[in-house]
PDB file of N, CA and C in Angstrom:
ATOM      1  N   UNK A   1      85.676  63.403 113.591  1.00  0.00           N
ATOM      2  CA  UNK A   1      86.561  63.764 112.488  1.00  0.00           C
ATOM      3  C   UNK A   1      86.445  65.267 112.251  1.00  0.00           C
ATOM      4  N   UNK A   2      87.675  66.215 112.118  1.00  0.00           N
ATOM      5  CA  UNK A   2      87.429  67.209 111.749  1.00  0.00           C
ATOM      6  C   UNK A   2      87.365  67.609 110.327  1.00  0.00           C
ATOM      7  N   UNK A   3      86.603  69.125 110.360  1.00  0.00           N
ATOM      8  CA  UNK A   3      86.608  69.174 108.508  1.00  0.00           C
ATOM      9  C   UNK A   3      88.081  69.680 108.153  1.00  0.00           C
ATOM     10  N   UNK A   4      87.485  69.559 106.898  1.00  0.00           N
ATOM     11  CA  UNK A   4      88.858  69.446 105.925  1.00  0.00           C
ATOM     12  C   UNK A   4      89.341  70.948 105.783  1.00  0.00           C
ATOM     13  N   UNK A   5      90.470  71.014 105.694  1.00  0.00           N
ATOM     14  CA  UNK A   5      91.465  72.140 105.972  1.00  0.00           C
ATOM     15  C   UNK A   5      91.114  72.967 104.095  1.00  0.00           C
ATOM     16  N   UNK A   6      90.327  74.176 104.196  1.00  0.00           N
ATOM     17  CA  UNK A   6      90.170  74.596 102.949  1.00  0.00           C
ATOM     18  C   UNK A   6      91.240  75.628 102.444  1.00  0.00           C
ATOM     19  N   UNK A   7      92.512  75.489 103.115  1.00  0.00           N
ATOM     20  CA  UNK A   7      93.756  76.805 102.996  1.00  0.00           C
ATOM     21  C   UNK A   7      93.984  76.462 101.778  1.00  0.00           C
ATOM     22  N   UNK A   8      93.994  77.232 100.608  1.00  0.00           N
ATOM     23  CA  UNK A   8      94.969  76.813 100.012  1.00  0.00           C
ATOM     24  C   UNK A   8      96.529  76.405  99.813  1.00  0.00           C
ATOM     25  N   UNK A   9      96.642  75.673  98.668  1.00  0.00           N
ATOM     26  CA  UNK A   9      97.884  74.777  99.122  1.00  0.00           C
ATOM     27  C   UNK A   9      99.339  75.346  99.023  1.00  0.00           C
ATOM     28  N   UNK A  10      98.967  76.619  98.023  1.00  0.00           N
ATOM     29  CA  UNK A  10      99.938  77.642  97.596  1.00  0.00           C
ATOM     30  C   UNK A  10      99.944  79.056  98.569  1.00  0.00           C
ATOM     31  N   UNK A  11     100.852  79.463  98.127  1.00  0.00           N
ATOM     32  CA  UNK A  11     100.918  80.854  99.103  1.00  0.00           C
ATOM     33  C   UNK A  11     100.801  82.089  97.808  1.00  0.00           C
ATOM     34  N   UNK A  12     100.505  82.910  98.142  1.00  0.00           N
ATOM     35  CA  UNK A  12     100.085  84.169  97.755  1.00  0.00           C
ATOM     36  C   UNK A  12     101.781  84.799  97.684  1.00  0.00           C
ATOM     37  N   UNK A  13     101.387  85.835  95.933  1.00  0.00           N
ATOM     38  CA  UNK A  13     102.308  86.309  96.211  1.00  0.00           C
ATOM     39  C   UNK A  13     103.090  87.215  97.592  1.00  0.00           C
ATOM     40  N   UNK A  14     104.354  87.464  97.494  1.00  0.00           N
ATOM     41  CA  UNK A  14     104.923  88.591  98.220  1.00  0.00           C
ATOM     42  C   UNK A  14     104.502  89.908  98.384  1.00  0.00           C
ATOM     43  N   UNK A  15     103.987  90.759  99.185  1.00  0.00           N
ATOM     44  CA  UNK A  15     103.433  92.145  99.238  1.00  0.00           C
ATOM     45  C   UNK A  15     104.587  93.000  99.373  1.00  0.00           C
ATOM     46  N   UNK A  16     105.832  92.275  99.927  1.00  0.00           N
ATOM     47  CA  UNK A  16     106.483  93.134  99.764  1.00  0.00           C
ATOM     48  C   UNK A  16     107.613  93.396  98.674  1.00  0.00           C
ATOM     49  N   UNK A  17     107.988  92.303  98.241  1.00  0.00           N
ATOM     50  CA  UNK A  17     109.231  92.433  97.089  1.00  0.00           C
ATOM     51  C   UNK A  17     108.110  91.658  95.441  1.00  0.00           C
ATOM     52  N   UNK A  18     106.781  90.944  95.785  1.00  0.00           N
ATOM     53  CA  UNK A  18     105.868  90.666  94.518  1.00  0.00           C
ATOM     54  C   UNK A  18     106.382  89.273  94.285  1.00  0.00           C
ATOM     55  N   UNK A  19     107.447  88.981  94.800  1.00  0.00           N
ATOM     56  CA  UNK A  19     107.921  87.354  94.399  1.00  0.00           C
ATOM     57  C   UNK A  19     106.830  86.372  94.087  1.00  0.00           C
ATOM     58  N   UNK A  20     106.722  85.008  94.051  1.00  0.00           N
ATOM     59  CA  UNK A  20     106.110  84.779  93.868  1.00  0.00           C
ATOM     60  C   UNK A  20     107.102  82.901  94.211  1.00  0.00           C
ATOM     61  N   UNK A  21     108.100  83.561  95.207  1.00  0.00           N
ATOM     62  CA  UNK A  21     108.822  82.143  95.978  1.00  0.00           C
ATOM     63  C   UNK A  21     108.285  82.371  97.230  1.00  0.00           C
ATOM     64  N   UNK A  22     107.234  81.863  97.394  1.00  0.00           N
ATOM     65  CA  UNK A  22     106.814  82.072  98.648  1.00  0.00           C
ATOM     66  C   UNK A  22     106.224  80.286  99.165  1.00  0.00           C
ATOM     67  N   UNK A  23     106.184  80.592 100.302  1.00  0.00           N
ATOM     68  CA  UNK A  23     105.793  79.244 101.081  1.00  0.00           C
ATOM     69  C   UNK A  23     104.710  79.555 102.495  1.00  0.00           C
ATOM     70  N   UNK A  24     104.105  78.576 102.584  1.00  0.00           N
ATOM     71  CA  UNK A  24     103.640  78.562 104.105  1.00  0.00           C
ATOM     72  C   UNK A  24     104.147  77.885 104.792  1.00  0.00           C
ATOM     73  N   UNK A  25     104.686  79.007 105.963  1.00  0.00           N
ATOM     74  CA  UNK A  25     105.043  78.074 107.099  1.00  0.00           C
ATOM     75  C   UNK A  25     104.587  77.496 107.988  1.00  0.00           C
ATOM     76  N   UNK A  26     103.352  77.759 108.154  1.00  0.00           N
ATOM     77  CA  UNK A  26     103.084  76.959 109.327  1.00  0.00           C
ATOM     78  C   UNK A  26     101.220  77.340 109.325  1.00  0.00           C
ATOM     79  N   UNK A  27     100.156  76.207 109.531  1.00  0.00           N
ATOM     80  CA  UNK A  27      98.844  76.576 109.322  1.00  0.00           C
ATOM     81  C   UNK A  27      98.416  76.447 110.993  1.00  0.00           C
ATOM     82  N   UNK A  28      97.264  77.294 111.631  1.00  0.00           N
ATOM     83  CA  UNK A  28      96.446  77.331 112.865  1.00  0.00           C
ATOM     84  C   UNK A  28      96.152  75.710 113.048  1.00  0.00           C
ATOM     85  N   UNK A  29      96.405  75.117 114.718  1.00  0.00           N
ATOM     86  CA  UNK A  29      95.711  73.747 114.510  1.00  0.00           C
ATOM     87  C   UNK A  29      94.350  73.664 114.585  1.00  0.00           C
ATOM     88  N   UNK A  30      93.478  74.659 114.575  1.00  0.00           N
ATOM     89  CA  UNK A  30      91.700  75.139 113.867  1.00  0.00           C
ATOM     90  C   UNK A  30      91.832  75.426 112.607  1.00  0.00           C
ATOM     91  N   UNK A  31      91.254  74.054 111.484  1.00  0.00           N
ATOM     92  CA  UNK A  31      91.383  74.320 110.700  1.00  0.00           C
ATOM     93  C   UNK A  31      90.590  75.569 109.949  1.00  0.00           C
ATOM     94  N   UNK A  32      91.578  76.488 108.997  1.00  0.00           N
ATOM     95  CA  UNK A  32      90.615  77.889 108.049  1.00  0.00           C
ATOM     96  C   UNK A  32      90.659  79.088 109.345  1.00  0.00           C
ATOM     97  N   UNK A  33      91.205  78.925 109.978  1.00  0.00           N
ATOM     98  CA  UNK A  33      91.576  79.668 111.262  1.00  0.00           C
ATOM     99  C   UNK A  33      92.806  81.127 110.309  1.00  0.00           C
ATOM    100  N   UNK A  34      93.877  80.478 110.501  1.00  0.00           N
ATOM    101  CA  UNK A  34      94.694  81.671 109.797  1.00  0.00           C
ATOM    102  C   UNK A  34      96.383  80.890 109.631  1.00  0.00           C
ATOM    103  N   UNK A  35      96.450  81.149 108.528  1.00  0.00           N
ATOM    104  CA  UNK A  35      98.377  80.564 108.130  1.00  0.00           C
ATOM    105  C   UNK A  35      99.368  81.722 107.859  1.00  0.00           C
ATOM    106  N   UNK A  36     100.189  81.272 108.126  1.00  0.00           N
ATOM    107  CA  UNK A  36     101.476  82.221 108.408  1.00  0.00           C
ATOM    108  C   UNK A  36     102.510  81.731 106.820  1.00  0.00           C
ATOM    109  N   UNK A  37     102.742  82.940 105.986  1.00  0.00           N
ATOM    110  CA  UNK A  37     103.358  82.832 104.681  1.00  0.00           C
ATOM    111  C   UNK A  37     104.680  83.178 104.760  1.00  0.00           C
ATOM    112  N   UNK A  38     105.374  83.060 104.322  1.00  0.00           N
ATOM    113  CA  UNK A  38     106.953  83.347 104.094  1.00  0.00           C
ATOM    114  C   UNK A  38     107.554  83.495 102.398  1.00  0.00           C
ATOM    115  N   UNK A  39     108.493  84.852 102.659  1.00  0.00           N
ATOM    116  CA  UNK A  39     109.129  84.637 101.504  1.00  0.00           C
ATOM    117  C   UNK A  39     110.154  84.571 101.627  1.00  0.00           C
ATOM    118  N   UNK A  40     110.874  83.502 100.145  1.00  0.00           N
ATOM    119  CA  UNK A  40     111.969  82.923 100.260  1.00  0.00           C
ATOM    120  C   UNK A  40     113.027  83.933  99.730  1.00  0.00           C
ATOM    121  N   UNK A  41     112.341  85.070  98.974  1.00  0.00           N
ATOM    122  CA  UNK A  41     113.449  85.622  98.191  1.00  0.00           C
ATOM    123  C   UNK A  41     113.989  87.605  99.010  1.00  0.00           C
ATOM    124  N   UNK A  42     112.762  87.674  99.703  1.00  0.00           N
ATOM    125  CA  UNK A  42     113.162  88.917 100.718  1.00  0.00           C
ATOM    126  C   UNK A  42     112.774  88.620 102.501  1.00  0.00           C
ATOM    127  N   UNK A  43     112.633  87.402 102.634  1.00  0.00           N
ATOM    128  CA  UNK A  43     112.313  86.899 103.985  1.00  0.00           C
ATOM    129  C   UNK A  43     110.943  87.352 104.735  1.00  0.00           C
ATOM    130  N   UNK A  44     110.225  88.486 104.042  1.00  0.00           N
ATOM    131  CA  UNK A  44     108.978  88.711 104.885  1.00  0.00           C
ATOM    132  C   UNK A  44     108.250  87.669 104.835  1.00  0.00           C
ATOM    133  N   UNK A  45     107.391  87.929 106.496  1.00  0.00           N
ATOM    134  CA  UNK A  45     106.932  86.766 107.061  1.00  0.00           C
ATOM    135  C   UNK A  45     105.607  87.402 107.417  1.00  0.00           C
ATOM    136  N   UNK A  46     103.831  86.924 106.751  1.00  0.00           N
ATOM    137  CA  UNK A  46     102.773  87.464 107.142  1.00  0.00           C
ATOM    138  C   UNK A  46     101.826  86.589 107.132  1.00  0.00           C
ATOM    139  N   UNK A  47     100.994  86.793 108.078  1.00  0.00           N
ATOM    140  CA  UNK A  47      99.877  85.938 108.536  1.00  0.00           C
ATOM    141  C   UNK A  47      98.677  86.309 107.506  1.00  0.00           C
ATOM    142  N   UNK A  48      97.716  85.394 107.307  1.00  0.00           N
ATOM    143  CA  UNK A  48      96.635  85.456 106.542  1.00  0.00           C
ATOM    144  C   UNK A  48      95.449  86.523 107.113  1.00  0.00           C
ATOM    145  N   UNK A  49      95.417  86.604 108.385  1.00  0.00           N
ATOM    146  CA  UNK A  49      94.763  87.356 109.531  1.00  0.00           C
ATOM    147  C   UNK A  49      95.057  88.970 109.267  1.00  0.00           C
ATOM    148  N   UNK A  50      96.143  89.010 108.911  1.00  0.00           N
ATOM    149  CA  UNK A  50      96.602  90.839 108.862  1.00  0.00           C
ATOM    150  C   UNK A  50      95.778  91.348 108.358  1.00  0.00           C
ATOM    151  N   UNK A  51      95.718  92.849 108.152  1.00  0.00           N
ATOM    152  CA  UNK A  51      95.208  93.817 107.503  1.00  0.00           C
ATOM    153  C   UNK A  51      95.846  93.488 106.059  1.00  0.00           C
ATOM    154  N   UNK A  52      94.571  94.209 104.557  1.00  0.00           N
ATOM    155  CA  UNK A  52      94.989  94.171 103.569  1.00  0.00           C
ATOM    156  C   UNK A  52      96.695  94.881 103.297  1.00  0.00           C
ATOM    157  N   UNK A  53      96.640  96.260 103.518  1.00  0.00           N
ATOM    158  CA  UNK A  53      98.351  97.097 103.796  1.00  0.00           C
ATOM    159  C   UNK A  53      99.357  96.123 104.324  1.00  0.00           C
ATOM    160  N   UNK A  54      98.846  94.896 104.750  1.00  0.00           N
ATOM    161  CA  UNK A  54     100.306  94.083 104.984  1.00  0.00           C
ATOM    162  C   UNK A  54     100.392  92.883 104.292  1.00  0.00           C
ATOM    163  N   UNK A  55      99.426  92.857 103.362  1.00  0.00           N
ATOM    164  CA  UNK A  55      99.313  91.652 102.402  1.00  0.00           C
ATOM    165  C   UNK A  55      98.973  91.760 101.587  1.00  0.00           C
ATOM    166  N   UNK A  56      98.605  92.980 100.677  1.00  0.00           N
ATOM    167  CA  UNK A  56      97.949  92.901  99.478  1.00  0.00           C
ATOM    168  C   UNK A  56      99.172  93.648  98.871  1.00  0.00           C
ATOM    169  N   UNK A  57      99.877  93.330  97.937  1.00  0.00           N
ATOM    170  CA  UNK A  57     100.807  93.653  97.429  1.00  0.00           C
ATOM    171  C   UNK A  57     100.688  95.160  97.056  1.00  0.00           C
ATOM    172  N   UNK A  58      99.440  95.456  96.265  1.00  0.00           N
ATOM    173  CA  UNK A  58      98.766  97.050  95.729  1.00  0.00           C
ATOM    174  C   UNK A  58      98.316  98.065  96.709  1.00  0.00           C
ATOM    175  N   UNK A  59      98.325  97.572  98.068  1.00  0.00           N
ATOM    176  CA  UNK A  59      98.261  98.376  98.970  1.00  0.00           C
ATOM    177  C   UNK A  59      99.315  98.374 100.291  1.00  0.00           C
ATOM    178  N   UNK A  60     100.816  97.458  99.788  1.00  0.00           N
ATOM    179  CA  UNK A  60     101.507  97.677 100.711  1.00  0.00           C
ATOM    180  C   UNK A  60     102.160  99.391 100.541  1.00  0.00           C
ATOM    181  N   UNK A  61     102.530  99.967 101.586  1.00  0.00           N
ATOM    182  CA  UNK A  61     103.415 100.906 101.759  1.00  0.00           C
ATOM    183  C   UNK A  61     104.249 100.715 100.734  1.00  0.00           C
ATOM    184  N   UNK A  62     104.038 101.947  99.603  1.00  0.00           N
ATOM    185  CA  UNK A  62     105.451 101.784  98.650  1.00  0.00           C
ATOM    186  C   UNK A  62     106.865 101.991  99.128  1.00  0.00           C
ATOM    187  N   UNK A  63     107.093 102.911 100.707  1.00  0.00           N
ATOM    188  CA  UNK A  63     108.240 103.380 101.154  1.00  0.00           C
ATOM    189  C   UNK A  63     109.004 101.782 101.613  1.00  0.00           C
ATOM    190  N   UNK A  64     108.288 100.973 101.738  1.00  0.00           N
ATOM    191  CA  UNK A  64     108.492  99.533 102.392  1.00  0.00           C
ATOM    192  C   UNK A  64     109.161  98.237 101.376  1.00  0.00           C
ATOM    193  N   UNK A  65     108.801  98.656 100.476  1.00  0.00           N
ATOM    194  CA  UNK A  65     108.877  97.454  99.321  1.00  0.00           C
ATOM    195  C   UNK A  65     110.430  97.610  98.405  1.00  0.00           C
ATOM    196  N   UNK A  66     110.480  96.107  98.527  1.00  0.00           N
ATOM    197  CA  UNK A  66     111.874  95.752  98.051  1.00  0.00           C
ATOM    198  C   UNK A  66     111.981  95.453  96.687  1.00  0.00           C
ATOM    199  N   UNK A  67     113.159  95.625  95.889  1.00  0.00           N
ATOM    200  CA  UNK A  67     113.310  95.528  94.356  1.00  0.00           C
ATOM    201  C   UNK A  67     114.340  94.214  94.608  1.00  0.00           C
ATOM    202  N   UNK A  68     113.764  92.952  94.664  1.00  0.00           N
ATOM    203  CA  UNK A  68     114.506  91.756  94.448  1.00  0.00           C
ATOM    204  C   UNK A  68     116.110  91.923  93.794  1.00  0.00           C
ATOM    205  N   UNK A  69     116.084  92.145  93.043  1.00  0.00           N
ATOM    206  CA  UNK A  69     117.285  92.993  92.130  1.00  0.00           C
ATOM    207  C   UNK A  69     118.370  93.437  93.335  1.00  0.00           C
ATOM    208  N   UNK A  70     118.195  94.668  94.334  1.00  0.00           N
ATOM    209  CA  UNK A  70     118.618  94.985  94.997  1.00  0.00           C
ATOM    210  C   UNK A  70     119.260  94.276  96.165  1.00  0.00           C
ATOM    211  N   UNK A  71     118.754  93.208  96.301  1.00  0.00           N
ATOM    212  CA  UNK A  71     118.794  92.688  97.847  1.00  0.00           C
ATOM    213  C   UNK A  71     120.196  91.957  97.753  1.00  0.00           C
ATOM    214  N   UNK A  72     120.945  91.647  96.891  1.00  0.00           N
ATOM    215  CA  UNK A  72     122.686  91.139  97.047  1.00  0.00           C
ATOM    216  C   UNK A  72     123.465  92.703  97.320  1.00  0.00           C
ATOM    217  N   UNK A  73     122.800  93.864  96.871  1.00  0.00           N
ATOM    218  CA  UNK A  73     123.769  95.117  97.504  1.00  0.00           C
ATOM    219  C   UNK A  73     123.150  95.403  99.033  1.00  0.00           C
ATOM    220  N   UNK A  74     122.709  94.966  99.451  1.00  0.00           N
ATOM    221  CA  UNK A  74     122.135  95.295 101.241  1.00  0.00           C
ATOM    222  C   UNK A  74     123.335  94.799 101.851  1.00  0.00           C
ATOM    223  N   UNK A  75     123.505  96.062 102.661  1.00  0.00           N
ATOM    224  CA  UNK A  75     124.909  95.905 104.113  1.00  0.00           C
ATOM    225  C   UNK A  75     124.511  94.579 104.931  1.00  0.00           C
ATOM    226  N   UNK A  76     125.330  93.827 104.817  1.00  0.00           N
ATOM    227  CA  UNK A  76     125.356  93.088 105.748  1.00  0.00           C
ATOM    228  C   UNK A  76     125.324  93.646 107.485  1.00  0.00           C
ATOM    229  N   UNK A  77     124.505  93.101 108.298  1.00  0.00           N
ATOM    230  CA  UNK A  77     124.653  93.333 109.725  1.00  0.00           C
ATOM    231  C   UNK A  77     125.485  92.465 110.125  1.00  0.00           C
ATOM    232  N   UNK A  78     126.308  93.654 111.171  1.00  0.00           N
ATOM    233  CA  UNK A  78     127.616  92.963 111.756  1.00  0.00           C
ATOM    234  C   UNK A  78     127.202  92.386 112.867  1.00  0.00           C
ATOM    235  N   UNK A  79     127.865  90.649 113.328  1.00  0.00           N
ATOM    236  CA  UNK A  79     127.549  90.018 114.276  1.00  0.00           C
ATOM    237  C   UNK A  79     126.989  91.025 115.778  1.00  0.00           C
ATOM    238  N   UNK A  80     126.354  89.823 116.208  1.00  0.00           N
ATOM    239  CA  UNK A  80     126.454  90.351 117.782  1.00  0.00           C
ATOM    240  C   UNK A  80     127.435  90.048 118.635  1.00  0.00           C
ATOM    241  N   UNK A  81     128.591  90.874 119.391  1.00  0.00           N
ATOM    242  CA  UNK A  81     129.621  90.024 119.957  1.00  0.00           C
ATOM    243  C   UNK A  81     129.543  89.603 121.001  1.00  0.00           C
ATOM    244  N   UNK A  82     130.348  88.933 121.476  1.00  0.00           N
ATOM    245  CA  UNK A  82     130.703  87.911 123.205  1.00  0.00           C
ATOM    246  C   UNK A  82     130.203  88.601 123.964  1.00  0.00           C
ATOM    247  N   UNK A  83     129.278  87.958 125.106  1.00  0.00           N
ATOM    248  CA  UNK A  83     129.200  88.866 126.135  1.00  0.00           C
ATOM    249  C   UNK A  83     130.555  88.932 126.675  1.00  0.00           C
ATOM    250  N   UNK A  84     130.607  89.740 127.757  1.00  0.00           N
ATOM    251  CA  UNK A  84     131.934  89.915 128.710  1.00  0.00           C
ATOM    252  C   UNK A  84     132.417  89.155 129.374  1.00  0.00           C
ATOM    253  N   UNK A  85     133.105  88.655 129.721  1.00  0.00           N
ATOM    254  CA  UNK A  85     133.578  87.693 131.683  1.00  0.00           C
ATOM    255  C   UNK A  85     133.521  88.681 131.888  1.00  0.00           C
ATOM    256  N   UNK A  86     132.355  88.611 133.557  1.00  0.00           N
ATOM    257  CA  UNK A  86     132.853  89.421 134.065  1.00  0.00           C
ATOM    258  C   UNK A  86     132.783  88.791 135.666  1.00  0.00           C
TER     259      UNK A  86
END
């Protein structure tokens, strides 16, 4: 029997926009190994494993961080089109 998975069951806020809609997506199959977090409200995606600067909200890059608020005025990216016949 293996031991019991001590991850917690919640995810940590967002480092980058501070949300606090966040989820885990997906845990190591070694359990306490490392889980992969997601946010629902600016899409960053970070592993438990990273450096603090990519997960600690107070030490992400301020040039990096999103104002929730903002994110319905972001340009949409235009499709990728057809490849060619050729």
């Amino acid at each position: 029997m293996s031991a019991p998975d001590s991850t917690p069951e919640t995810a940590p806020s967002c480092p980058r926009c501070d949300s606090t809609d966040t989820e885990i997506i997906t845990k190591s199959p070694v359990p306490d190994v490392w889980v992969v977090y997601g946010c629902r409200v600016c899409f960053y995606g970070w592993r438990s494993t990273e450096p603090d600067y990519a997960t600690d909200s107070r030490k992400y890059n301020p040039q990096f961080k999103i104002n929730p608020a903002d994110i319905p005025n972001f340009s949409v990216l235009p499709t990728i089109p057809k490849l060619r016949d050729e």
